[in-house]
N, C-alpha and C. Protein backbone atom coordinates (compact mmCIF):
# COMPACT_ATOMS: atom_id res chain seq x y z
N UNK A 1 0.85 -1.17 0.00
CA UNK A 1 0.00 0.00 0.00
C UNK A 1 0.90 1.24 0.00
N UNK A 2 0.25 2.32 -0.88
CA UNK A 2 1.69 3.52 -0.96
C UNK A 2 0.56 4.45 -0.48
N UNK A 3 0.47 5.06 0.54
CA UNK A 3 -0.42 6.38 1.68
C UNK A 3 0.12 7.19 2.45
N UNK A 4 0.16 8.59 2.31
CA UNK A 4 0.45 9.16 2.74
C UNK A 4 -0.34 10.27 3.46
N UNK A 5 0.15 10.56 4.65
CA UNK A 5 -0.64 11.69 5.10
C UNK A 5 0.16 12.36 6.37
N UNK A 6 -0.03 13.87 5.82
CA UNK A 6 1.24 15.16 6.22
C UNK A 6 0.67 16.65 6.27
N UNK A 7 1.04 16.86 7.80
CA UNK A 7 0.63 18.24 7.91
C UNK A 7 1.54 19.24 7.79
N UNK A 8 1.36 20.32 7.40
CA UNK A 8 2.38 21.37 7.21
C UNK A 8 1.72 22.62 6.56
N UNK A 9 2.80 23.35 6.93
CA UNK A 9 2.86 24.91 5.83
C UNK A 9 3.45 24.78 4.72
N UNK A 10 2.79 25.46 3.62
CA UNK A 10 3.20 26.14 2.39
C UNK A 10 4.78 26.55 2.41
N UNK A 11 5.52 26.35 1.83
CA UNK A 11 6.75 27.08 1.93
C UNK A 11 6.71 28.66 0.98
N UNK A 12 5.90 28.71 0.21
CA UNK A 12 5.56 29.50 -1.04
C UNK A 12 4.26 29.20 -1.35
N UNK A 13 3.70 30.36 -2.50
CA UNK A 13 2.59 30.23 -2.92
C UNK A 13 2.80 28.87 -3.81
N UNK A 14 1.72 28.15 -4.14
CA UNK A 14 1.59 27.32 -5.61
C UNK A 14 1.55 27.50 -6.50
N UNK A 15 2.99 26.43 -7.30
CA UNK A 15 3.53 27.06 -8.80
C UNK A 15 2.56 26.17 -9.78
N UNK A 16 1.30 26.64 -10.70
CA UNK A 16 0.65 25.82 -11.10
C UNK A 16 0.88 26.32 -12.86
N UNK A 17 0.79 25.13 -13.80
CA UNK A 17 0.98 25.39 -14.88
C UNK A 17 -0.15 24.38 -15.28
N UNK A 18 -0.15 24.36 -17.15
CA UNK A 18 -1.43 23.78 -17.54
C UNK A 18 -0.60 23.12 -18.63
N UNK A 19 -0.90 21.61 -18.37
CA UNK A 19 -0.61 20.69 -19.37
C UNK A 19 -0.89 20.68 -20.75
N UNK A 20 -0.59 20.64 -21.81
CA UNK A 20 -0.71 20.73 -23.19
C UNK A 20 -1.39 20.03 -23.87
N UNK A 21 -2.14 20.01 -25.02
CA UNK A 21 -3.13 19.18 -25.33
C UNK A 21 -4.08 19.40 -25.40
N UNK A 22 -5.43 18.62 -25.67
CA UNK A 22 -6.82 19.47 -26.37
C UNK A 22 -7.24 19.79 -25.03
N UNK A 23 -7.23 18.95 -23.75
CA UNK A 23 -7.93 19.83 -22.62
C UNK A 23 -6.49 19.88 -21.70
N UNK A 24 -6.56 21.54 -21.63
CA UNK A 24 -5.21 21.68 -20.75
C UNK A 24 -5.86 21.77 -19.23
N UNK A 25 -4.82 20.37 -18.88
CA UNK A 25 -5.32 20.50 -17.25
C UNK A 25 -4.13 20.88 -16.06
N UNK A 26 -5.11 21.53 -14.92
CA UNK A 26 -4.13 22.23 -14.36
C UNK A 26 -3.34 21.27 -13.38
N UNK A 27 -1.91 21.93 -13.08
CA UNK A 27 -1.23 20.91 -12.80
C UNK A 27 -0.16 22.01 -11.60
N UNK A 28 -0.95 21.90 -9.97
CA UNK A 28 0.05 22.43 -8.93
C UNK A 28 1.01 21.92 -7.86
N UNK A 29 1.85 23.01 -8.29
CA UNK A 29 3.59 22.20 -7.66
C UNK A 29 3.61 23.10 -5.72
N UNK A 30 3.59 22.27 -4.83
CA UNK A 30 3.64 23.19 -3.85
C UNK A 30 4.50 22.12 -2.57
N UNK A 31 5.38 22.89 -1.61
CA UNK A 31 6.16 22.17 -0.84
C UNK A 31 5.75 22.46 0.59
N UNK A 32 5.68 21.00 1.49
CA UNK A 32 5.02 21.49 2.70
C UNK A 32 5.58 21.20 3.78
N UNK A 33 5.91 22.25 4.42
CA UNK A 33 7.44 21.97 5.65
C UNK A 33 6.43 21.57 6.74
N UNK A 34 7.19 20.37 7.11
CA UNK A 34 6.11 19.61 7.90
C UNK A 34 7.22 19.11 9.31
N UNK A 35 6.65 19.96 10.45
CA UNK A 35 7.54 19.31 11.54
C UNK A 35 7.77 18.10 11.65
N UNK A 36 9.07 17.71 12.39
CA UNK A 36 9.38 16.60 13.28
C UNK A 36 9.21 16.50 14.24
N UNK A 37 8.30 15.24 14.71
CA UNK A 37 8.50 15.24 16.23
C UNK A 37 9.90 14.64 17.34
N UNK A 38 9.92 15.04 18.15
CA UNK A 38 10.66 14.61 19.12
C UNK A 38 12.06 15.58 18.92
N UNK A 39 12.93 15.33 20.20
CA UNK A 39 14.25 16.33 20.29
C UNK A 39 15.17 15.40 18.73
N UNK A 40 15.45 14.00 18.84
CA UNK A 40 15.99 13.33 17.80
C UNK A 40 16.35 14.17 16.40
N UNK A 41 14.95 14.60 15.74
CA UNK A 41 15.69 14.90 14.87
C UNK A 41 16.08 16.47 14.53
N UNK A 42 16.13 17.17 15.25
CA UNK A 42 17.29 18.53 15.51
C UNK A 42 18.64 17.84 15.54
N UNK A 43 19.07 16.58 16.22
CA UNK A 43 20.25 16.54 16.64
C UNK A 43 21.17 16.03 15.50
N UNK A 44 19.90 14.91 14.59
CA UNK A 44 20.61 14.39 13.89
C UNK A 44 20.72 15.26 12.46
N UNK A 45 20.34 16.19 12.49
CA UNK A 45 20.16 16.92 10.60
C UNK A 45 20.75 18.60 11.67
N UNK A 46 21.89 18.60 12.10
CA UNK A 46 22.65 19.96 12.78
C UNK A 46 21.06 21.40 12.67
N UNK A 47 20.01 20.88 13.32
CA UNK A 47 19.08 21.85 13.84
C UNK A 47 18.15 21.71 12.72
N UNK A 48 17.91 21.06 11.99
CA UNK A 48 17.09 21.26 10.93
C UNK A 48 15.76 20.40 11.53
N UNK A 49 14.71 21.15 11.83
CA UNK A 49 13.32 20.65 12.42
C UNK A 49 12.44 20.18 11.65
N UNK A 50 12.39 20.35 10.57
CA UNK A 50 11.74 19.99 9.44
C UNK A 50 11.75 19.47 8.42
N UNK A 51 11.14 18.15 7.46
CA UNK A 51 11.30 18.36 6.58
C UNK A 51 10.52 18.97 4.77
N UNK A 52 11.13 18.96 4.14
CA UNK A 52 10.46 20.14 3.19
C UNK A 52 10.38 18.68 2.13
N UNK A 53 8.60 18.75 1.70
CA UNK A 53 8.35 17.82 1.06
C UNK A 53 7.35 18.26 -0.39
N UNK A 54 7.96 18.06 -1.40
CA UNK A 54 7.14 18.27 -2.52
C UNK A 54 6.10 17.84 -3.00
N UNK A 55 5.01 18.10 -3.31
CA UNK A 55 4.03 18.08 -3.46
C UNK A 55 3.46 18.42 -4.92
N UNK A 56 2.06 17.25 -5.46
CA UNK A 56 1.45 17.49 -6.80
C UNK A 56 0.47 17.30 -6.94
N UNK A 57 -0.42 18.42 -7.28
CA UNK A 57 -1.70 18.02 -7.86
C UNK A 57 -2.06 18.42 -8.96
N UNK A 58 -3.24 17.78 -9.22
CA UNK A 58 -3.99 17.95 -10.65
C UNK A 58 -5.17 18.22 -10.56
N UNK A 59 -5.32 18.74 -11.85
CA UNK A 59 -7.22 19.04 -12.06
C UNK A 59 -8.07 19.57 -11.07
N UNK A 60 -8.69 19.35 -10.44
CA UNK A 60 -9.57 20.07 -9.61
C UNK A 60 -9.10 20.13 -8.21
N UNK A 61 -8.53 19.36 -7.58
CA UNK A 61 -7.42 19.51 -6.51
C UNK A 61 -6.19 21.18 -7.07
N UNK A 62 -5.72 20.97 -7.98
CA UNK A 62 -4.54 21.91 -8.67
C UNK A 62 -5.70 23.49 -8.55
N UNK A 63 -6.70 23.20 -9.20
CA UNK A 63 -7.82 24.57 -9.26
C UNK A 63 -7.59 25.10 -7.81
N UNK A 64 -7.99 24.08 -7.24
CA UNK A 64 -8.23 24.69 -5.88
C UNK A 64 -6.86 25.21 -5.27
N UNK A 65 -6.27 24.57 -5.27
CA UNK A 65 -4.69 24.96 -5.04
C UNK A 65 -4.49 26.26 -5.63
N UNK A 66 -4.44 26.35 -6.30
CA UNK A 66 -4.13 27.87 -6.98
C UNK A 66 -5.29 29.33 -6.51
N UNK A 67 -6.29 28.43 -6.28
CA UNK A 67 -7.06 29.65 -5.88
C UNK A 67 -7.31 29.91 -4.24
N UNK A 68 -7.07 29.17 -3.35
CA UNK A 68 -7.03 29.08 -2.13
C UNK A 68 -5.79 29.08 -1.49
N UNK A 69 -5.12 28.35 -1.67
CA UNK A 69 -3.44 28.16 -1.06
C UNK A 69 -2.38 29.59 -1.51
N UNK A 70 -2.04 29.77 -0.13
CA UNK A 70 -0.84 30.70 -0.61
C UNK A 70 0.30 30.58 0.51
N UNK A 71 1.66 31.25 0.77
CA UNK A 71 2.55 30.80 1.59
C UNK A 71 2.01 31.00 2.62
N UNK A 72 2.36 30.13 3.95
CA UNK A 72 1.87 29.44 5.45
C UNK A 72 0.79 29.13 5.86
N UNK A 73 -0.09 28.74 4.35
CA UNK A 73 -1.33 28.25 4.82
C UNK A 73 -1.06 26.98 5.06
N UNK A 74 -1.80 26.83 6.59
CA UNK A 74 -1.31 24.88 7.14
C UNK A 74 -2.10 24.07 6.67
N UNK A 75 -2.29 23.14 6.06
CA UNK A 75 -2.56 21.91 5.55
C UNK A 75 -2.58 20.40 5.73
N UNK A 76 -3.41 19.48 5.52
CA UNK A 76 -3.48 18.38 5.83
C UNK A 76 -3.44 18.10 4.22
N UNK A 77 -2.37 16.96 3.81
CA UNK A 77 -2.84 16.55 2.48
C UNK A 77 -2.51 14.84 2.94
N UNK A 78 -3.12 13.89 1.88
CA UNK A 78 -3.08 13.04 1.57
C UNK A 78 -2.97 12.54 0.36
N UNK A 79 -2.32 11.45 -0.13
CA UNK A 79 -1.99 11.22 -1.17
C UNK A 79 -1.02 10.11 -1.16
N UNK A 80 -0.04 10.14 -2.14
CA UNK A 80 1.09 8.36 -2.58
C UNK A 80 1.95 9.16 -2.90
N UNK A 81 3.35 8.50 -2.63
CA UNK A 81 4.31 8.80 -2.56
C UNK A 81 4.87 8.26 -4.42
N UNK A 82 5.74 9.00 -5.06
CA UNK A 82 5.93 8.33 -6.30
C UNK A 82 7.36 9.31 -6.64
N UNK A 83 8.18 7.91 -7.07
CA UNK A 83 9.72 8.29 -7.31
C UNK A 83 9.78 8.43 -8.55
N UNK A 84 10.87 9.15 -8.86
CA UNK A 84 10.98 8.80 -10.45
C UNK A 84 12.66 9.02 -10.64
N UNK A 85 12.80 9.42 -12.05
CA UNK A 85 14.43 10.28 -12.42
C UNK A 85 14.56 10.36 -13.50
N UNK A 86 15.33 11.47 -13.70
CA UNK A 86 15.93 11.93 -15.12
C UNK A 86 17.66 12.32 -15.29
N UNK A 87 17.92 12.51 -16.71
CA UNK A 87 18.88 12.70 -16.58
C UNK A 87 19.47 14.21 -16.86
N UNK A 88 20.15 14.99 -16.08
CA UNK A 88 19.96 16.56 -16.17
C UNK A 88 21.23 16.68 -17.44
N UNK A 89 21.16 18.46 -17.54
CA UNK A 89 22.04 18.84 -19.05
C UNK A 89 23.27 18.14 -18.69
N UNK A 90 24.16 17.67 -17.28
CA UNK A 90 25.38 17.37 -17.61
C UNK A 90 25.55 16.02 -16.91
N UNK A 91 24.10 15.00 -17.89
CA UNK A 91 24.72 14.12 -17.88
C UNK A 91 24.31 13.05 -16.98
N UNK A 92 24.07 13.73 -15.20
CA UNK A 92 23.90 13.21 -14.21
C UNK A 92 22.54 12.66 -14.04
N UNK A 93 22.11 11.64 -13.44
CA UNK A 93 20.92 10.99 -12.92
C UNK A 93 20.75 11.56 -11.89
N UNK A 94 19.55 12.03 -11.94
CA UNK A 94 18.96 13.02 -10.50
C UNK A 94 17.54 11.85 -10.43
N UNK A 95 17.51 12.04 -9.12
CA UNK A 95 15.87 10.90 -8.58
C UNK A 95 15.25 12.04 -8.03
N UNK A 96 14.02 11.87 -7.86
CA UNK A 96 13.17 12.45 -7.44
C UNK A 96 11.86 11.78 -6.68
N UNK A 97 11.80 12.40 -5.89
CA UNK A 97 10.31 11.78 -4.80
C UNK A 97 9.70 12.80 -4.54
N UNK A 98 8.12 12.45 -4.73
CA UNK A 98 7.15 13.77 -4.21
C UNK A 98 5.71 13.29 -4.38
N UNK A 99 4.89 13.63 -3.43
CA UNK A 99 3.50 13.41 -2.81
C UNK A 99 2.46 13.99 -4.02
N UNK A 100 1.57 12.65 -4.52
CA UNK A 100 0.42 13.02 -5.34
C UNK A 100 -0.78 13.27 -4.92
N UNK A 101 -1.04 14.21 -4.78
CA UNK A 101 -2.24 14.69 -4.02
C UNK A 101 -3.60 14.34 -4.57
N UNK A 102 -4.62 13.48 -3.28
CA UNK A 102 -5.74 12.68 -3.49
C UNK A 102 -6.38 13.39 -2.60
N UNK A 103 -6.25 14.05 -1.52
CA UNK A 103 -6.90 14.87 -0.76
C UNK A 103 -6.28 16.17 0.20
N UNK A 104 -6.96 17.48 -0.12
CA UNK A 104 -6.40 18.26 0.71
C UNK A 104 -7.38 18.94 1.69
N UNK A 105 -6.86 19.42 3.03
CA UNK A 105 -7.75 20.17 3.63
C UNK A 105 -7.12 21.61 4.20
N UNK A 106 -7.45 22.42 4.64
CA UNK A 106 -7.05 23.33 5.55
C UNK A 106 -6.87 22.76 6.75
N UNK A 107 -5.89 22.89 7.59
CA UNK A 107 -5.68 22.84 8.96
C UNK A 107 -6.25 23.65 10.24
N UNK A 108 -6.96 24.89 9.30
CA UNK A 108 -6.82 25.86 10.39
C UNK A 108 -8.07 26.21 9.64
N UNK A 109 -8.69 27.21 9.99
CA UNK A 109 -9.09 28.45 9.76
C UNK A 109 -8.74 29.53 9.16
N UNK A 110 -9.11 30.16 8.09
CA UNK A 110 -8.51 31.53 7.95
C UNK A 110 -8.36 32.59 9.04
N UNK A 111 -9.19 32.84 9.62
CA UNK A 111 -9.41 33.80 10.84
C UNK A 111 -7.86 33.12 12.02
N UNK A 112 -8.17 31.69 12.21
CA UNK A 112 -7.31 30.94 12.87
C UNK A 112 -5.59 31.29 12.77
N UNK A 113 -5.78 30.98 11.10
CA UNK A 113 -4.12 31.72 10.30
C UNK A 113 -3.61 32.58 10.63
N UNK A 114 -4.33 33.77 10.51
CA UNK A 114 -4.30 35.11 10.85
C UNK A 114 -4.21 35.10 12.23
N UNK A 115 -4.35 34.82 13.39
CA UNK A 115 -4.08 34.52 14.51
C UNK A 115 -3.06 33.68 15.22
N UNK A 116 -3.01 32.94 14.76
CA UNK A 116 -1.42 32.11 14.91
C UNK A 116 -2.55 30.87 15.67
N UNK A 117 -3.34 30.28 15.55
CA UNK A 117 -4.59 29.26 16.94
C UNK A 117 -4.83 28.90 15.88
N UNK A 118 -4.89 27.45 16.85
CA UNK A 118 -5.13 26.08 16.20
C UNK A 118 -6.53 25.46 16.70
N UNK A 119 -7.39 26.35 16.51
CA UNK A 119 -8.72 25.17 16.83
C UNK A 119 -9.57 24.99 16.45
N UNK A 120 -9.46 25.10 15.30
CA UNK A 120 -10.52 23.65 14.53
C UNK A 120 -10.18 23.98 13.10
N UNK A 121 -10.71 22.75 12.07
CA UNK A 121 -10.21 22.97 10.89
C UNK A 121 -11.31 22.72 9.72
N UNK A 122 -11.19 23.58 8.87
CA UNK A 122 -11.65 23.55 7.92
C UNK A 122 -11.48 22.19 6.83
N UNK A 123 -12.06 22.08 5.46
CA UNK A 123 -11.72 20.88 4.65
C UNK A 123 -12.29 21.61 3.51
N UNK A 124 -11.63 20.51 2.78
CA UNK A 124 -12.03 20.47 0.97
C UNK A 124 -11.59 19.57 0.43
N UNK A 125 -12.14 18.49 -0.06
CA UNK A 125 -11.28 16.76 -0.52
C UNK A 125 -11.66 17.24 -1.80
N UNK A 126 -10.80 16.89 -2.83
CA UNK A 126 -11.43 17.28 -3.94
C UNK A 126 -12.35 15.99 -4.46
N UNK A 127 -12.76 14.95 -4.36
CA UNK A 127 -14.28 14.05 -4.80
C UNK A 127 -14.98 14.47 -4.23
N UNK A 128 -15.64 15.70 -3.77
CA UNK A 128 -16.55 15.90 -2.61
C UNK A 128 -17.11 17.43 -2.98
N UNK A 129 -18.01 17.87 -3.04
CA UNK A 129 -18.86 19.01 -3.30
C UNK A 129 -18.48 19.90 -2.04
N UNK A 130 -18.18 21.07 -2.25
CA UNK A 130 -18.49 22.19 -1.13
C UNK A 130 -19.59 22.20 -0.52
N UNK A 131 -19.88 22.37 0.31
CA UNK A 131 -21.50 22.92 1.40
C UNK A 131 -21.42 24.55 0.40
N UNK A 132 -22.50 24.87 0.34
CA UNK A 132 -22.51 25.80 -0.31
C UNK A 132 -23.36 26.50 0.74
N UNK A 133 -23.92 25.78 1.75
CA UNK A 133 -24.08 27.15 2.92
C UNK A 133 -23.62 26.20 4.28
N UNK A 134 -22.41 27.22 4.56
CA UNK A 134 -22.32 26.58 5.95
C UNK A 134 -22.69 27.71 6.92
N UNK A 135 -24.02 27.72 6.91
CA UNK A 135 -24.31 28.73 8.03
C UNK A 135 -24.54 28.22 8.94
N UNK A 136 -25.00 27.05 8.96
CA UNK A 136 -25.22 26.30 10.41
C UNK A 136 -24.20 25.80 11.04
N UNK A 137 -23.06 25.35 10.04
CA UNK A 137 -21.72 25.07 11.00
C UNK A 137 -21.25 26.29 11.50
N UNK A 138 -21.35 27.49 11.15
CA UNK A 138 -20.76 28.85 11.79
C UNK A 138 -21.48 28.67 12.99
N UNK A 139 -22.37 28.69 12.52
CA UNK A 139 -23.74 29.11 14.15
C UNK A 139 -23.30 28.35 15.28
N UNK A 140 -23.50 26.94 14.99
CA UNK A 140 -23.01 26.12 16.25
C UNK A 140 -21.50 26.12 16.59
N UNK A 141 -20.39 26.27 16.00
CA UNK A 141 -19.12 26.61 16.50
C UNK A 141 -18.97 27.81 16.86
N UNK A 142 -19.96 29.04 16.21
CA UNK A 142 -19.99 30.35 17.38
C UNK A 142 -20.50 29.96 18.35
N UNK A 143 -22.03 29.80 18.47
CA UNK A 143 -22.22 29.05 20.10
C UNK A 143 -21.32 28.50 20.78
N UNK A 144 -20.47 27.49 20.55
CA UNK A 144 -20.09 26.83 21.95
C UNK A 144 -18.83 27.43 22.31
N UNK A 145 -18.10 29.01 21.37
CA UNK A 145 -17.24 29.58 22.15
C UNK A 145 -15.62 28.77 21.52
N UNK A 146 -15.45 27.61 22.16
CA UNK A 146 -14.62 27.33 21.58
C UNK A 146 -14.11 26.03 20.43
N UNK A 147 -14.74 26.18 19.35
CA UNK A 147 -14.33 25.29 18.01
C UNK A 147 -15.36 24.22 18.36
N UNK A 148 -15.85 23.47 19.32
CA UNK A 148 -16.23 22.55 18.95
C UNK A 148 -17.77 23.01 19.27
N UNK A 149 -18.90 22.06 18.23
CA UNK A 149 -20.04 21.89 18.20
C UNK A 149 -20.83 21.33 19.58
N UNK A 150 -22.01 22.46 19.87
CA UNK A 150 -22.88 22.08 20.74
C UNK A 150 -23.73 20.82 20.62
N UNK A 151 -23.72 19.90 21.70
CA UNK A 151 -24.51 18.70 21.75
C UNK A 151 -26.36 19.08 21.91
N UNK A 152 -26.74 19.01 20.49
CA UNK A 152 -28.42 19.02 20.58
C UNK A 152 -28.95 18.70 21.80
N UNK A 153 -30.20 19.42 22.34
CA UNK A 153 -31.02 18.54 22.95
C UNK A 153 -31.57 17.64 22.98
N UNK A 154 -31.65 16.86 23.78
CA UNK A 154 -32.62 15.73 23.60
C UNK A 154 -31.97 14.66 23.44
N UNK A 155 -30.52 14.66 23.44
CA UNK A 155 -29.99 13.52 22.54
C UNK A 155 -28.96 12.82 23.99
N UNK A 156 -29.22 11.87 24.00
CA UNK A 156 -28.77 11.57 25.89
C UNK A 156 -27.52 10.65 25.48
N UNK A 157 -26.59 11.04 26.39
CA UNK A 157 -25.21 10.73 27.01
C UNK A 157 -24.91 9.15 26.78
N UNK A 158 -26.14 8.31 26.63
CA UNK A 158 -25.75 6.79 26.71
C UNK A 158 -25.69 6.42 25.09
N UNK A 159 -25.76 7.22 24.23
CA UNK A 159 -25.34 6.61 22.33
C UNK A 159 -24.64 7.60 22.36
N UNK A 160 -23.70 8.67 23.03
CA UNK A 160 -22.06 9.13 22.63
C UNK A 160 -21.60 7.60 23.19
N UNK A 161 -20.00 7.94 22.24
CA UNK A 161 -19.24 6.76 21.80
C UNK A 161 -17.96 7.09 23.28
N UNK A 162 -18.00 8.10 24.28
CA UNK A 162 -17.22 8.75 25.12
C UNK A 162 -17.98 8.88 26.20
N UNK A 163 -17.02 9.13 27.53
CA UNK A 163 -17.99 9.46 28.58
C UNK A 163 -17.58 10.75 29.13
């Protein structure tokens, strides 16, 4: 099984270009510096906390990319990992590895972004339709103050899956 899934910031906006041919489809290049956990790996890469991972999408994932994403927006993507290589002008075999993007979301909030707070997150998978009104998810995450949704009435404590 080849799956991947990685949170991070934008290092830059997304470099998106359009493939050639009778339907040119869009095609975005974007890299997502995605912490490490634990003290380990500072020690072993002389302070380097992160690593910086390339990233690709297409078609309606790429749309969206280009019109939503810009540098340090945080992200959840998912997708497969896929190697390849070529050979550059002098000669040399260069390899290459980078993440094909099957799903992306926001991590944060815009408002959240702009704030530097992490609590709660937005989405957008690209097989999946927008809500084209989320007024009711505003409403109930304004109500309860902080990010998470108020528990309806009526609805009793013994069918939550938690206590």
């Amino acid at each position: 099984m080849n799956s991947v899934i990685l949170c991070g910031r934008l290092t830059k906006d997304p470099e998106v270009r359009y493939s050639s041919g009778e339907r040119q489809m869009p095609i975005a290049r974007y890299t997502l510096a995605v912490d490490r956990r634990g003290r380990r790996g500072a020690q072993d890469n002389q302070g380097q906390t992160a690593d910086f991972i390339p990233c690709v999408a297409f078609d309606r994932a790429a749309e969206f990319a280009e019109k939503y994403l810009k540098q340090g927006t945080k992200m959840i993507v998912r997708g497969r990992i896929q190697t390849g290589s070529y050979t550059n002008r002098d000669g040399q075999r260069v390899y290459t590895t980078e993440v094909i993007i099957e799903d992306q979301e926001f991590a944060e909030s815009r408002n959240t972004s702009s704030q530097g707070d992490n609590s709660f997150s937005q989405s957008f998978r690209q097989n999946e339709e927008r809500p084209r009104d989320n007024q009711s998810f505003s409403q109930n995450t304004a109500d309860a103050g902080d990010g998470f949704m108020n528990i309806p009435d009526g609805v009793s404590d013994e069918g939550l899956p938690f206590s």
